[in-house]
N, C-alpha and C. Protein backbone atom coordinates (compact mmCIF):
# COMPACT_ATOMS: atom_id res chain seq x y z
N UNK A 1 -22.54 1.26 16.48
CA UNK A 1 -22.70 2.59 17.03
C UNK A 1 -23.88 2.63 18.00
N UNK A 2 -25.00 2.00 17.39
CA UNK A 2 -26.15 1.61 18.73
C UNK A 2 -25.88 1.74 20.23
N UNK A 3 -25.01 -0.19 19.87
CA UNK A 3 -24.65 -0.12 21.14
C UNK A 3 -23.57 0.80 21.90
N UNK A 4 -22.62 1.53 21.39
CA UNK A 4 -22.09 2.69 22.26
C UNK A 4 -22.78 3.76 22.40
N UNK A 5 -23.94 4.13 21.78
CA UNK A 5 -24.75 5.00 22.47
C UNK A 5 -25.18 4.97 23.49
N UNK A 6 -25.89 3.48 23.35
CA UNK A 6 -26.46 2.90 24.81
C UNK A 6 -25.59 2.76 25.96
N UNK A 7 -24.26 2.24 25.60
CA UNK A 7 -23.48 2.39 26.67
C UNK A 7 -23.33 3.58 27.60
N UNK A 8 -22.72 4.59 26.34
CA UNK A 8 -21.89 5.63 26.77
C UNK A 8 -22.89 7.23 27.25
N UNK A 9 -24.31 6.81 26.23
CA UNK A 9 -25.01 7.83 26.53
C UNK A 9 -24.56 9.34 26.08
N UNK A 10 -23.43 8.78 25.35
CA UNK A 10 -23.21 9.84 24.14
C UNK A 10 -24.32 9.64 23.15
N UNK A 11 -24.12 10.87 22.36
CA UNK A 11 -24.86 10.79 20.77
C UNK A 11 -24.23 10.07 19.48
N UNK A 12 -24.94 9.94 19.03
CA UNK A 12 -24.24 9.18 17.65
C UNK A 12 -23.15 9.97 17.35
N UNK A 13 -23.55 11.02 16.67
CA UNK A 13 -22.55 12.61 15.82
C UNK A 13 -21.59 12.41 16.88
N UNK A 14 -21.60 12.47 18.12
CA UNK A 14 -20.79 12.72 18.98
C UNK A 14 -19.58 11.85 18.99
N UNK A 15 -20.19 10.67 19.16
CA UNK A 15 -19.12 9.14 18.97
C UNK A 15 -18.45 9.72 17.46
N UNK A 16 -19.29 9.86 16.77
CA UNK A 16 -18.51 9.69 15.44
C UNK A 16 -17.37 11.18 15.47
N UNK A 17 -17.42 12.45 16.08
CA UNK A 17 -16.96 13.14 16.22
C UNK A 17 -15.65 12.64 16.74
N UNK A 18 -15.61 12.46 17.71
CA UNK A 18 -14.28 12.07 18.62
C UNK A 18 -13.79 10.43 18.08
N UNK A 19 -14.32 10.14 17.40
CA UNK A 19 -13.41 8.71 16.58
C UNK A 19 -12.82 8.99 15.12
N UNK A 20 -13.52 10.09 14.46
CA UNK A 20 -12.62 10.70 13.63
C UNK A 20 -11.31 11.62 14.02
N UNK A 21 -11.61 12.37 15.14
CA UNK A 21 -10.65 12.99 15.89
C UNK A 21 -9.54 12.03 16.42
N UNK A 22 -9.75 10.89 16.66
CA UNK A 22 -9.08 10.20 17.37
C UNK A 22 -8.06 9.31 16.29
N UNK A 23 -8.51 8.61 15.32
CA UNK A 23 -8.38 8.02 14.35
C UNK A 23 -8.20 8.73 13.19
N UNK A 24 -8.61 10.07 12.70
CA UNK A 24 -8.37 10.71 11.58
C UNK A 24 -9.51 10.13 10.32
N UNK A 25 -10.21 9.23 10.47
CA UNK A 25 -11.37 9.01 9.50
C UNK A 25 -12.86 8.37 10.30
N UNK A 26 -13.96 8.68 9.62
CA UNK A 26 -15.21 7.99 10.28
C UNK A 26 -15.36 6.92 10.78
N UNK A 27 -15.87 6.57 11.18
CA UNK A 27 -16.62 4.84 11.53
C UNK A 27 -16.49 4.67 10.24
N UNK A 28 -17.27 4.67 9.80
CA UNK A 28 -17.98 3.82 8.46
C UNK A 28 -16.97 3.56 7.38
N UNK A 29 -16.00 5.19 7.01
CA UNK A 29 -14.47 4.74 6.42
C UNK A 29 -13.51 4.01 6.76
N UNK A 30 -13.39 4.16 7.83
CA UNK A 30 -12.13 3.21 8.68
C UNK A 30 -12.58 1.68 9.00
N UNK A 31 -14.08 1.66 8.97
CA UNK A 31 -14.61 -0.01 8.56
C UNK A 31 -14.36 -0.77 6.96
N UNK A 32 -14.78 0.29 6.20
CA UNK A 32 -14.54 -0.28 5.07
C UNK A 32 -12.90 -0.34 5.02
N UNK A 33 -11.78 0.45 5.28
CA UNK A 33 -10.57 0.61 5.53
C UNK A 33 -10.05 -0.86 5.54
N UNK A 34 -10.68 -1.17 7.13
CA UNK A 34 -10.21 -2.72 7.69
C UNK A 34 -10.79 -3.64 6.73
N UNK A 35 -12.05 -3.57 6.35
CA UNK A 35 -12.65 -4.71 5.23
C UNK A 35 -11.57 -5.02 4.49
N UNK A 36 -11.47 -3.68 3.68
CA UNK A 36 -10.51 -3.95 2.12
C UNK A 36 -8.56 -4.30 2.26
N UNK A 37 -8.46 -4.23 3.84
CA UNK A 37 -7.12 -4.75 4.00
C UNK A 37 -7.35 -6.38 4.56
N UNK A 38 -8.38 -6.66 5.22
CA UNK A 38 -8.89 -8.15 5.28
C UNK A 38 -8.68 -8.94 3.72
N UNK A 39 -9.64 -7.87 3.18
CA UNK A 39 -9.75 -9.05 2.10
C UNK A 39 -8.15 -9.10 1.07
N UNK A 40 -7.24 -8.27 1.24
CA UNK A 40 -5.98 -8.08 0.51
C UNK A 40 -5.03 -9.20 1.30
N UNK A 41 -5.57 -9.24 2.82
CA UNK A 41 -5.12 -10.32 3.43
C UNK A 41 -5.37 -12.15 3.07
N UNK A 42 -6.61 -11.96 2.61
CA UNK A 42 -7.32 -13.24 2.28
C UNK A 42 -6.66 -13.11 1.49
N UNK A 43 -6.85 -12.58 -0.03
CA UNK A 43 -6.49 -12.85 -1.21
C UNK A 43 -4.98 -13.40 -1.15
N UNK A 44 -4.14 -12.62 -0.63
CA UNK A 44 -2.45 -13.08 -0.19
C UNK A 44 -2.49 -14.37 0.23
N UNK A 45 -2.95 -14.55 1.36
CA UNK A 45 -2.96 -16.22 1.67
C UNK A 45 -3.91 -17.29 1.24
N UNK A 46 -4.75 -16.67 0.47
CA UNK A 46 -5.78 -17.77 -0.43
C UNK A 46 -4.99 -19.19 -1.07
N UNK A 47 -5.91 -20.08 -0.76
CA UNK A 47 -5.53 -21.34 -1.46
C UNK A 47 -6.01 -21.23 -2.44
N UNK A 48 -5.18 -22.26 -3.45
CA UNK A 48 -4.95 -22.46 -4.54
C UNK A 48 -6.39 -22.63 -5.50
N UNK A 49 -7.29 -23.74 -4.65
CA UNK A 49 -8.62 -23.90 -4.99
C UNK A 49 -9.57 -22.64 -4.81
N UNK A 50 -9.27 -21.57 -4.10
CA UNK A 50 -10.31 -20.62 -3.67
C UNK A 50 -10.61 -19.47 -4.77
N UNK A 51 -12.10 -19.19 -5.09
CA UNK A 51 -12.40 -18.52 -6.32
C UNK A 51 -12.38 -17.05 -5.09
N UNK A 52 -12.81 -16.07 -6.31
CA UNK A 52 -12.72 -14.48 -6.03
C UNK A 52 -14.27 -14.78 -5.23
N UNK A 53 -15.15 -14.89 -5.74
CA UNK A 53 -16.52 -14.59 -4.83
C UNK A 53 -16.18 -14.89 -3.61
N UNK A 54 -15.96 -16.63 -3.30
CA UNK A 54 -15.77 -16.79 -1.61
C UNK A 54 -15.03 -15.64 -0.99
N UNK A 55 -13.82 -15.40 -1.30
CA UNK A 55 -12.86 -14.60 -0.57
C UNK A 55 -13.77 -13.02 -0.51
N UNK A 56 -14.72 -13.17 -1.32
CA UNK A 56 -15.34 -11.60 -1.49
C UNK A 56 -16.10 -11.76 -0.05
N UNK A 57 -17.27 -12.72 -0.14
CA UNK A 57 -18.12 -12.43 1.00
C UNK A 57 -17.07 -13.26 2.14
N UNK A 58 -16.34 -13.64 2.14
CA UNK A 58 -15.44 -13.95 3.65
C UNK A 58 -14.74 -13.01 4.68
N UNK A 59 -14.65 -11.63 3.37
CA UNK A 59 -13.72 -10.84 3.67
C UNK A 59 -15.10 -9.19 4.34
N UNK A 60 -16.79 -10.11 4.29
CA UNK A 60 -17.46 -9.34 5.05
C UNK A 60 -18.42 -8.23 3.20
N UNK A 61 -17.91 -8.68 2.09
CA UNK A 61 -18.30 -7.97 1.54
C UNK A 61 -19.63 -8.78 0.60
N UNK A 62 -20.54 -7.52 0.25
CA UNK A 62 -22.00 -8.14 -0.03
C UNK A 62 -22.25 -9.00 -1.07
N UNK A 63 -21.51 -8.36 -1.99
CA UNK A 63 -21.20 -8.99 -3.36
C UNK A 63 -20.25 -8.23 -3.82
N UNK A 64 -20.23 -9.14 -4.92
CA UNK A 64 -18.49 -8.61 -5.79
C UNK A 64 -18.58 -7.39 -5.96
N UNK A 65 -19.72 -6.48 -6.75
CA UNK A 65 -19.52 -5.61 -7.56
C UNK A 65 -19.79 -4.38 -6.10
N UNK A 66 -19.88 -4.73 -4.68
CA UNK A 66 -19.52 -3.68 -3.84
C UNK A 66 -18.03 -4.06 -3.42
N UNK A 67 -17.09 -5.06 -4.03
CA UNK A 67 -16.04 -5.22 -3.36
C UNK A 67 -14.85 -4.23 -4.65
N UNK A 68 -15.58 -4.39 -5.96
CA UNK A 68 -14.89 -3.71 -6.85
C UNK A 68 -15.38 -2.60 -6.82
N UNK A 69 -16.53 -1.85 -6.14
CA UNK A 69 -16.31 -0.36 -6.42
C UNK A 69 -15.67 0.36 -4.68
N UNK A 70 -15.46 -0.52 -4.32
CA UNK A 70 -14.74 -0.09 -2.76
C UNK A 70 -13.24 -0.27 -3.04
N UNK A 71 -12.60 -1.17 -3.79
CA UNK A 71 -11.24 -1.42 -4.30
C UNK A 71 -10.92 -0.78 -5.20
N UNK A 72 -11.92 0.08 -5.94
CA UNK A 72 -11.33 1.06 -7.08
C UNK A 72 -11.35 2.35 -6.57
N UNK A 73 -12.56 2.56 -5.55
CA UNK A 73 -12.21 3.81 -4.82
C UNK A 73 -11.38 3.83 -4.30
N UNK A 74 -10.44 3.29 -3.28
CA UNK A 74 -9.56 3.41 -2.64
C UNK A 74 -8.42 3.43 -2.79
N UNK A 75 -7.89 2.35 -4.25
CA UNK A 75 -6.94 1.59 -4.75
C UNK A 75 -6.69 2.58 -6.32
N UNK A 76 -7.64 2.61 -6.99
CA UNK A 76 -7.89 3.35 -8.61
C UNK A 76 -7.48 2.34 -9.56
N UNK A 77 -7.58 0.82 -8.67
CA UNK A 77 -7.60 -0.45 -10.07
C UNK A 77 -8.46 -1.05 -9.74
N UNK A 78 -8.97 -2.07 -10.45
CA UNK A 78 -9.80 -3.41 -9.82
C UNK A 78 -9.44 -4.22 -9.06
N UNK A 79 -9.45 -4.75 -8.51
CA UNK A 79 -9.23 -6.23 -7.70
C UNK A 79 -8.53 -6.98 -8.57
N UNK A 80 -8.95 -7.54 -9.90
CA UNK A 80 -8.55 -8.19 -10.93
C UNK A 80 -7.30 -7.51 -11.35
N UNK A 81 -7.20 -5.92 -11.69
CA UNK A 81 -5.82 -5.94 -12.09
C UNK A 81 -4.89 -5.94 -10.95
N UNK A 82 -5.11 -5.40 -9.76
CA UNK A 82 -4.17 -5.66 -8.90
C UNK A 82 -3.96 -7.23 -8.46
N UNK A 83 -4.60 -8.24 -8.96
CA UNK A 83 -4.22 -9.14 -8.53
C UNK A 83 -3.20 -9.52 -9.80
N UNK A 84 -3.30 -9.23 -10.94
CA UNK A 84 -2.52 -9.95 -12.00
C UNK A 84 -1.14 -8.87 -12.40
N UNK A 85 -1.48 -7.82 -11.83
CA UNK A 85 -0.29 -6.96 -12.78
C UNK A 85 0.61 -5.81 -11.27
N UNK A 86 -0.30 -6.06 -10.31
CA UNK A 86 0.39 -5.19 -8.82
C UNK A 86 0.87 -6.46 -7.77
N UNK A 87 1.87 -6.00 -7.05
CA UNK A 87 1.86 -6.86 -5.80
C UNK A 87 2.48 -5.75 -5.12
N UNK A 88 2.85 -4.22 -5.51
CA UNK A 88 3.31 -3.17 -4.34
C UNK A 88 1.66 -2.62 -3.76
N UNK A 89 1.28 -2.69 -4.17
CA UNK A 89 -0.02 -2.17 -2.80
C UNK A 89 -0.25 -3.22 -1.34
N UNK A 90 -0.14 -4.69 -1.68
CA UNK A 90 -0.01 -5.46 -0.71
C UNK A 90 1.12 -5.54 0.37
N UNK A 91 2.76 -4.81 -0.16
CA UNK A 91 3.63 -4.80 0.51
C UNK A 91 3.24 -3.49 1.26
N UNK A 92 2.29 -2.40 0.98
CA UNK A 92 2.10 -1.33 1.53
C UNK A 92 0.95 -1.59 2.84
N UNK A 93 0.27 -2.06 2.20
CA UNK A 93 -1.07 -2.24 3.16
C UNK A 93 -0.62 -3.17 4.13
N UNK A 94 -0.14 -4.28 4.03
CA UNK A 94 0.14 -5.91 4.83
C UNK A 94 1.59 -5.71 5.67
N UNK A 95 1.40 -5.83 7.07
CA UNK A 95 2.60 -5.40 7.31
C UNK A 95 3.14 -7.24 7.37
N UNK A 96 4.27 -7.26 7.23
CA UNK A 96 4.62 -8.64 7.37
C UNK A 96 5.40 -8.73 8.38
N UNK A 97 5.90 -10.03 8.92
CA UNK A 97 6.46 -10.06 10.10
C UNK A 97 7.98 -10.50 9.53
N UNK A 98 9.02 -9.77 9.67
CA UNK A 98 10.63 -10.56 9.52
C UNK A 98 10.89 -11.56 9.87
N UNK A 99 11.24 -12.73 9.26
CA UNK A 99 11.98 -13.84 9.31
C UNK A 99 13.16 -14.00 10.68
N UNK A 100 12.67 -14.76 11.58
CA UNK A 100 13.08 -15.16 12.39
C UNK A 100 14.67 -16.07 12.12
N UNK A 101 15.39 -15.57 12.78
CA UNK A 101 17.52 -16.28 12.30
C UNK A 101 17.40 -17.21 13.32
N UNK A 102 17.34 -18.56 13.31
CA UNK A 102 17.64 -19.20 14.22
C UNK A 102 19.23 -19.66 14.21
């Protein structure tokens, strides 16, 4: 946000005004937004060897226990149960691409 101040010589409130208007949520929500569909992305294509922490801070988050209270706010499970007992929130969030008919 800094730097589009400096750019634009708008105000902060201001930027953030017209990007909620524009987008329908804040900066700061619609960042965490993209975080927590990153990391639903990681987790989906994670290798076999890869633990939960790496994929936590890969996916931009500080530590675990801000990645589980950002995934329970948003989600209303843990990380842990949606990984063992959900796989419809990932078909919601992840758009996938159709299989190509050759």
């Amino acid at each position: 946000m800094t730097q589009l101040v400096k750019y634009t010589g708008y105000t902060e409130r201001h930027l953030e005004r017209k990007f909620k208007e524009s987008i329908g949520l804040n900066p700061k929500k619609f960042g965490n937004v993209v975080r927590l569909h990153h990391f639903l992305k990681l987790l989906k294509d994670k290798p076999v060897d890869a633990n939960f922490t790496s994929i936590c801070y890969d996916a931009g988050f500080s530590d675990q226990s801000h990645l589980i209270k950002d995934f329970r706010k948003h989600t209303g499970i843990s990380p842990t149960e949606y990984l063992y007992n959900s796989r419809k929130l990932a078909n919601n969030l992840i758009k996938t691409l159709p299989a190509t008919i050759s």
